[in-house]
N, C-alpha and C. Protein backbone atom coordinates (compact mmCIF):
# COMPACT_ATOMS: atom_id res chain seq x y z
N UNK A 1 -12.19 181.56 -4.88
CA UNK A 1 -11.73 180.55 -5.82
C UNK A 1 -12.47 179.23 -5.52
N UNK A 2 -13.10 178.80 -6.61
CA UNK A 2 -13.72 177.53 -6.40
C UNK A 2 -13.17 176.28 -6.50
N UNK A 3 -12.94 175.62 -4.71
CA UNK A 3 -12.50 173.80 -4.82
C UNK A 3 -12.93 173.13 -5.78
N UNK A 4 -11.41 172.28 -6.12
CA UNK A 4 -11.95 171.38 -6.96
C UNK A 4 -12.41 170.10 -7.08
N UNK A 5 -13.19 169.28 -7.49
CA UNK A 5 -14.30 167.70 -6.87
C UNK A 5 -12.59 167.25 -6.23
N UNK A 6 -13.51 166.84 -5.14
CA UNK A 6 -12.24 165.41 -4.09
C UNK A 6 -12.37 164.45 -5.77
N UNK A 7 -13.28 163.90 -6.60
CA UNK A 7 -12.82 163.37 -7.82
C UNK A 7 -12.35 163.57 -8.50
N UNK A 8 -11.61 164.59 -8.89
CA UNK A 8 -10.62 164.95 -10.00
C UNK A 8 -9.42 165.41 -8.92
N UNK A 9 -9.16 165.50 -7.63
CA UNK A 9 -8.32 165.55 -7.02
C UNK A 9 -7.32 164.43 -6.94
N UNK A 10 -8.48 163.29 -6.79
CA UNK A 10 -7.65 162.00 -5.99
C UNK A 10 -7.69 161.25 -7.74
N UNK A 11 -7.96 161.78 -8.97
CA UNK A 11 -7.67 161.52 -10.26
C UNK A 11 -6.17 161.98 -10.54
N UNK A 12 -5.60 162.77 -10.35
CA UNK A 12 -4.81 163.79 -10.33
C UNK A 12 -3.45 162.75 -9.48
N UNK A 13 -4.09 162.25 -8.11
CA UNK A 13 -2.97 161.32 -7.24
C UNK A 13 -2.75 160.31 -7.91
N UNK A 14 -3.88 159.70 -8.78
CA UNK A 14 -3.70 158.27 -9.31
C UNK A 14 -2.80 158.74 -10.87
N UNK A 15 -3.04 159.90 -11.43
CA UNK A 15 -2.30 159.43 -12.58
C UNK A 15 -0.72 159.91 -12.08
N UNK A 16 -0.31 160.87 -10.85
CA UNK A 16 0.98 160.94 -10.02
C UNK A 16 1.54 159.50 -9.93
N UNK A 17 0.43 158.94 -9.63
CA UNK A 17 0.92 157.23 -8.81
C UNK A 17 1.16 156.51 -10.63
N UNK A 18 0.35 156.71 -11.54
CA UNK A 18 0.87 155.66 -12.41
C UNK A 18 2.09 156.55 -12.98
N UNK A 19 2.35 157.53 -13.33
CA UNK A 19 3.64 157.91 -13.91
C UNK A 19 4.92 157.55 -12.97
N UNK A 20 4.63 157.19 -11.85
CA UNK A 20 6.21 156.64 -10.94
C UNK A 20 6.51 155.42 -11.05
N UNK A 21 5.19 154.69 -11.52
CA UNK A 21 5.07 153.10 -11.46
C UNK A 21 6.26 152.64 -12.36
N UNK A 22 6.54 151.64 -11.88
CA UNK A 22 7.51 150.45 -12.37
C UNK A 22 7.17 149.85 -13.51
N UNK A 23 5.86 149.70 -13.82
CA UNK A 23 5.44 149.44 -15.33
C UNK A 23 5.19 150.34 -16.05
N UNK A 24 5.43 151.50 -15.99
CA UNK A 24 5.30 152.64 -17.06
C UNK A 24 7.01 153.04 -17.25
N UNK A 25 7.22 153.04 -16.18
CA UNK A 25 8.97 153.39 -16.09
C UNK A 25 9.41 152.04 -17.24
N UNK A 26 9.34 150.83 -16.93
CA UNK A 26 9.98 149.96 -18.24
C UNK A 26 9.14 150.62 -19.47
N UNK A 27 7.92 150.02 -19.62
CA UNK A 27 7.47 150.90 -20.95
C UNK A 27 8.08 152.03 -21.42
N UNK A 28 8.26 153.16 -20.56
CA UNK A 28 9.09 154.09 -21.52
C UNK A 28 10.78 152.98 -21.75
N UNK A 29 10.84 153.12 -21.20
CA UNK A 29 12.57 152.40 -21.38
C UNK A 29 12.83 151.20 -22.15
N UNK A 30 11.45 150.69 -22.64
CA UNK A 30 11.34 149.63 -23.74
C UNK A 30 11.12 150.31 -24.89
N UNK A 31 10.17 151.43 -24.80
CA UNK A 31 9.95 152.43 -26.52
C UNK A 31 11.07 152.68 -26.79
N UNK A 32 11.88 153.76 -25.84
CA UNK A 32 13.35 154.50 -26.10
C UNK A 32 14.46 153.12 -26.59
N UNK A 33 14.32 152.12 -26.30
CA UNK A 33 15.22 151.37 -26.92
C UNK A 33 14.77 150.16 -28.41
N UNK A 34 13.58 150.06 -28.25
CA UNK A 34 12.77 150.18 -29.52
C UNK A 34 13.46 151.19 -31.02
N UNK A 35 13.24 152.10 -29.92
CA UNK A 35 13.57 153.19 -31.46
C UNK A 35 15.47 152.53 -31.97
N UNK A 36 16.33 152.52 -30.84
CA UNK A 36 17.61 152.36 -31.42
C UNK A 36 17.52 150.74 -32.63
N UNK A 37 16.69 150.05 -32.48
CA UNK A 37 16.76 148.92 -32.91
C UNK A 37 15.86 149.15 -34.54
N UNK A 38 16.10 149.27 -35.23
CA UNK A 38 15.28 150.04 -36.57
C UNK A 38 14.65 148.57 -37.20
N UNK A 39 15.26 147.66 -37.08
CA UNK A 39 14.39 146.34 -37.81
C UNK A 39 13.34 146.06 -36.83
N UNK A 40 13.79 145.78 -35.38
CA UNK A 40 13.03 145.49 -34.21
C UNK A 40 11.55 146.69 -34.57
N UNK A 41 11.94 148.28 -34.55
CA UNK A 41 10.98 149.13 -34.89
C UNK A 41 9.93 148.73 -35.97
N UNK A 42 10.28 148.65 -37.17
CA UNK A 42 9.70 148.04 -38.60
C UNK A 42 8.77 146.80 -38.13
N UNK A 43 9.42 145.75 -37.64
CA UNK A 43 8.57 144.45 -36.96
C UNK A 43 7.52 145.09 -36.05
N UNK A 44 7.80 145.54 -35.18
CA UNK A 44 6.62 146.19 -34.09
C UNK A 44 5.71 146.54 -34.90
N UNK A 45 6.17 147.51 -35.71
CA UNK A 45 5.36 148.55 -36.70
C UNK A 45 4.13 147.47 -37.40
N UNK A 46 4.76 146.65 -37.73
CA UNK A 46 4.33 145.69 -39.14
C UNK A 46 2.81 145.21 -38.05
N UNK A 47 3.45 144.44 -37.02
CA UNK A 47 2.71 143.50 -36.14
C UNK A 47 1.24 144.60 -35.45
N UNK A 48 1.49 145.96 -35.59
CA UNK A 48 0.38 146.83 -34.33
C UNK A 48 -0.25 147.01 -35.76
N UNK A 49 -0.08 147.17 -36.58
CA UNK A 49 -0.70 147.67 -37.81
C UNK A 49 -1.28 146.50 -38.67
N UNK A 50 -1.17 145.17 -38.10
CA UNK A 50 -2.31 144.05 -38.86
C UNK A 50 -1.26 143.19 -39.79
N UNK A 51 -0.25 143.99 -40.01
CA UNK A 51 0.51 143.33 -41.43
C UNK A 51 1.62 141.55 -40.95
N UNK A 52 1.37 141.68 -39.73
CA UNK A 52 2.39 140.53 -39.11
C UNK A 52 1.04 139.92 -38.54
N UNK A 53 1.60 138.71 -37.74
CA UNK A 53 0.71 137.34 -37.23
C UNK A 53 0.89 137.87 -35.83
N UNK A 54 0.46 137.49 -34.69
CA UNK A 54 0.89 137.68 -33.22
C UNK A 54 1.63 136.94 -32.47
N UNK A 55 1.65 135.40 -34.17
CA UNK A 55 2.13 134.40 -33.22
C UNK A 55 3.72 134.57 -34.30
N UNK A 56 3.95 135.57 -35.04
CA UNK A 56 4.73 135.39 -35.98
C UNK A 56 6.60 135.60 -34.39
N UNK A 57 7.11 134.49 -35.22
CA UNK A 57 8.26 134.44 -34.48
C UNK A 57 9.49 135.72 -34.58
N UNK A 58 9.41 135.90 -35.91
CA UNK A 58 10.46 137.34 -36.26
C UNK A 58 10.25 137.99 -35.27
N UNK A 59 8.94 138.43 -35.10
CA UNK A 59 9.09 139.82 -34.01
C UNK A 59 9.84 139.26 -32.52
N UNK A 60 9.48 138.59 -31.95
CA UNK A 60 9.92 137.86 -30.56
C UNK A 60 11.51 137.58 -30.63
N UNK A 61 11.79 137.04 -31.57
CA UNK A 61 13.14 136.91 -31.71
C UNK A 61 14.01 138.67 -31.80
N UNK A 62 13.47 139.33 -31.68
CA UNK A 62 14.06 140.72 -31.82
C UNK A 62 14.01 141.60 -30.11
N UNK A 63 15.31 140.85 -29.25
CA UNK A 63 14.94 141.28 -27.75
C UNK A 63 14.10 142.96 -27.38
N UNK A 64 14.04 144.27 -28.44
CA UNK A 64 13.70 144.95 -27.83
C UNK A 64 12.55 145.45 -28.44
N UNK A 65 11.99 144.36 -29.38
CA UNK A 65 10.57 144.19 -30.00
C UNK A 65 9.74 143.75 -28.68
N UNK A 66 10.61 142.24 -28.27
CA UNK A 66 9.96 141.67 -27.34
C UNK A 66 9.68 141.91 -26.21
N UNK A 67 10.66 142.91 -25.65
CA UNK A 67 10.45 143.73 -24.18
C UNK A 67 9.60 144.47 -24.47
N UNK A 68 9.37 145.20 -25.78
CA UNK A 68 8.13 146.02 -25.63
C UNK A 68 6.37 145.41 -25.42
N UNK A 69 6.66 144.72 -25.98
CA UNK A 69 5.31 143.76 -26.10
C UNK A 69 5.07 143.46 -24.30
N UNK A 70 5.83 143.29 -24.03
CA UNK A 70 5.86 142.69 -22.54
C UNK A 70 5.76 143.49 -21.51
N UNK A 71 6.05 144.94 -21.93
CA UNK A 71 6.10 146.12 -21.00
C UNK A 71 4.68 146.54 -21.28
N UNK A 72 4.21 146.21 -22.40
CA UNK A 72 3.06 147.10 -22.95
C UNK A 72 1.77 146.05 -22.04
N UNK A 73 2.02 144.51 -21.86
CA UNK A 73 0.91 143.87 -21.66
C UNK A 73 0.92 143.68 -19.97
N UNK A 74 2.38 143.89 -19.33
CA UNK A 74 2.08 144.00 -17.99
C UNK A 74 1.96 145.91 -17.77
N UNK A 75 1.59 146.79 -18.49
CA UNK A 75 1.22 148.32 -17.95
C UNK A 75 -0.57 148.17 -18.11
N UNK A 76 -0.69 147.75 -19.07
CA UNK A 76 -2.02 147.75 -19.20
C UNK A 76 -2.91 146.43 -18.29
N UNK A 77 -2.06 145.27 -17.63
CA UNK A 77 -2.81 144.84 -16.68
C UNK A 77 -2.77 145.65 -15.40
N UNK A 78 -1.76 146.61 -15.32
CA UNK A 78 -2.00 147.43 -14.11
C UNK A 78 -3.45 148.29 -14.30
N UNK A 79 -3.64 149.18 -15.77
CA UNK A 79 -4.77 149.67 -15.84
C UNK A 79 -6.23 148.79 -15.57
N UNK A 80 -5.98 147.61 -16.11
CA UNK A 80 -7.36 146.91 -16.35
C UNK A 80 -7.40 147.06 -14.62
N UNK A 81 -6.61 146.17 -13.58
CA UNK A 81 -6.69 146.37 -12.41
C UNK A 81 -7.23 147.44 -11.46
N UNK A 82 -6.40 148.64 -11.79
CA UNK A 82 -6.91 150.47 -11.52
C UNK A 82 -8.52 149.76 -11.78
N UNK A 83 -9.00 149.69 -12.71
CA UNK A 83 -10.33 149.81 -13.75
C UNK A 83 -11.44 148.98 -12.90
N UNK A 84 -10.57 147.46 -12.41
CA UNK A 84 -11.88 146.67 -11.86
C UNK A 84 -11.34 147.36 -10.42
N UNK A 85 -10.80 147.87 -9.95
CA UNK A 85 -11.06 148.44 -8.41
C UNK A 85 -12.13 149.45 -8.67
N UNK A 86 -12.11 150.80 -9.46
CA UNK A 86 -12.59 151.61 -9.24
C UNK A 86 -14.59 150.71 -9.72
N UNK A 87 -14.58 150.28 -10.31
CA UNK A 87 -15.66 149.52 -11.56
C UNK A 87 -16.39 148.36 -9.70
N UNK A 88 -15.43 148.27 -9.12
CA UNK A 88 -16.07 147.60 -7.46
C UNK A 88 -16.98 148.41 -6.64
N UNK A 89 -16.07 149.60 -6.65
CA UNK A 89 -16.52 150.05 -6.02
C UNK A 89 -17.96 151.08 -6.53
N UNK A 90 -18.32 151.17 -7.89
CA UNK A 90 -19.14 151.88 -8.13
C UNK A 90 -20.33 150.53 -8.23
N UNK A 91 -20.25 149.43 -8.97
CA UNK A 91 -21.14 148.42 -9.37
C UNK A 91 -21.04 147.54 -8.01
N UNK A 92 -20.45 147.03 -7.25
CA UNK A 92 -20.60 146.31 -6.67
C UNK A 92 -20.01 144.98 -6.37
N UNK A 93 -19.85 145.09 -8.44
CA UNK A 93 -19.09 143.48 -8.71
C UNK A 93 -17.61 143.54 -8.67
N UNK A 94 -17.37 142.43 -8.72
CA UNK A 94 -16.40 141.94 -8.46
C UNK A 94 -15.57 141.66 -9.41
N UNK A 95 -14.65 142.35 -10.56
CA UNK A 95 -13.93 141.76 -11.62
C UNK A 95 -13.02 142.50 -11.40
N UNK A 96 -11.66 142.10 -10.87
CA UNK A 96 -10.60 142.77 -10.61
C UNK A 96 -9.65 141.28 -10.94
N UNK A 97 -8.95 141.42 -11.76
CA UNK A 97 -7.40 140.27 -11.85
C UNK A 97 -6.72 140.45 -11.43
N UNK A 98 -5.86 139.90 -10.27
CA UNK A 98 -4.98 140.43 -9.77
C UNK A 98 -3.83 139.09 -9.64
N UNK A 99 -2.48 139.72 -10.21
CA UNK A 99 -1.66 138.08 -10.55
C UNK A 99 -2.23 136.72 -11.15
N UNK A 100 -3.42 136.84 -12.00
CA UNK A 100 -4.02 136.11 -13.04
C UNK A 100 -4.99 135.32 -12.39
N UNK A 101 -5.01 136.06 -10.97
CA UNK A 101 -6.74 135.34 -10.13
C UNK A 101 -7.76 136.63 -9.84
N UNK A 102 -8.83 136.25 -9.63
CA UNK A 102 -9.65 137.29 -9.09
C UNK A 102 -9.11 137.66 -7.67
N UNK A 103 -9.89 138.56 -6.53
CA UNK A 103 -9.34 139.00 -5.84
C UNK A 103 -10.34 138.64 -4.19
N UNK A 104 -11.11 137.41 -4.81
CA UNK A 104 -11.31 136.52 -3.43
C UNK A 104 -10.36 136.07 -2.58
N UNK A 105 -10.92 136.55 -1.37
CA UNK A 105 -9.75 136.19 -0.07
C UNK A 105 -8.72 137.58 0.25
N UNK A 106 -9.01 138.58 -1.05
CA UNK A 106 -7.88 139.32 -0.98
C UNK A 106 -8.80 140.77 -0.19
N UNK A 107 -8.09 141.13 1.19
CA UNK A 107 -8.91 142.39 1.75
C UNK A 107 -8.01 143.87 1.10
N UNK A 108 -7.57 143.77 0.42
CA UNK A 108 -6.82 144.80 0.20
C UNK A 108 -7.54 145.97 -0.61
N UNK A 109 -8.31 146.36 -1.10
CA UNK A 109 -9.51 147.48 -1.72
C UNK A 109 -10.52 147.19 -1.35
N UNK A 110 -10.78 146.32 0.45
CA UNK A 110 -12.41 146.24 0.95
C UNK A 110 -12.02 146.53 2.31
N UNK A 111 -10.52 146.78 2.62
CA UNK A 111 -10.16 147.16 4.33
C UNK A 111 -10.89 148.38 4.72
């Protein structure tokens, strides 16, 4: 039986590691309560699909419109993050955000 790449192995740990994460865990638990809210749903709907403003207030004023928005933009700074670690270590450079700074001073993916 043929091993499979240590790269699709330790692919395999990382998407283990993002399905336990704390920002995917709210994201689901912001969709699932999304759905109970049917105007909140419609607004979301309106706003991902072009038909609303980003700065339009209706949607925000709708608490489980607004948790979604918020679950959705801190899961995907976890990805961009994942993205500039792995993107370091192949290029060299340096573009990782981490808590809305780069990651000078920080030894934590160069230990």
């Amino acid at each position: 039986m043929k091993r499979q790449r240590a790269e699709f192995e330790l692919a395999v740990q990382l998407g283990k590691c993002l399905a336990q994460s704390e920002e995917l865990t709210r994201l689901r638990k912001a969709q699932a309560e999304l759905e109970l809210d049917k105007e909140a749903a419609r607004l979301y709907r309106e706003l991902k699909e072009g038909r609303l403003d980003a700065g339009d207030k209706t949607v925000m004023e709708k608490p489980a419109a607004a948790e979604l928005l918020s679950a959705e933009i801190e899961f995907n700074r976890l990805l961009k993050t994942i993205n500039g670690i792995i993107g370091f270590y192949i290029t060299g450079e340096e573009n990782i955000v981490l808590h809305g700074k780069g990651c000078s001073g920080c030894r934590g993916c160069r230990a």
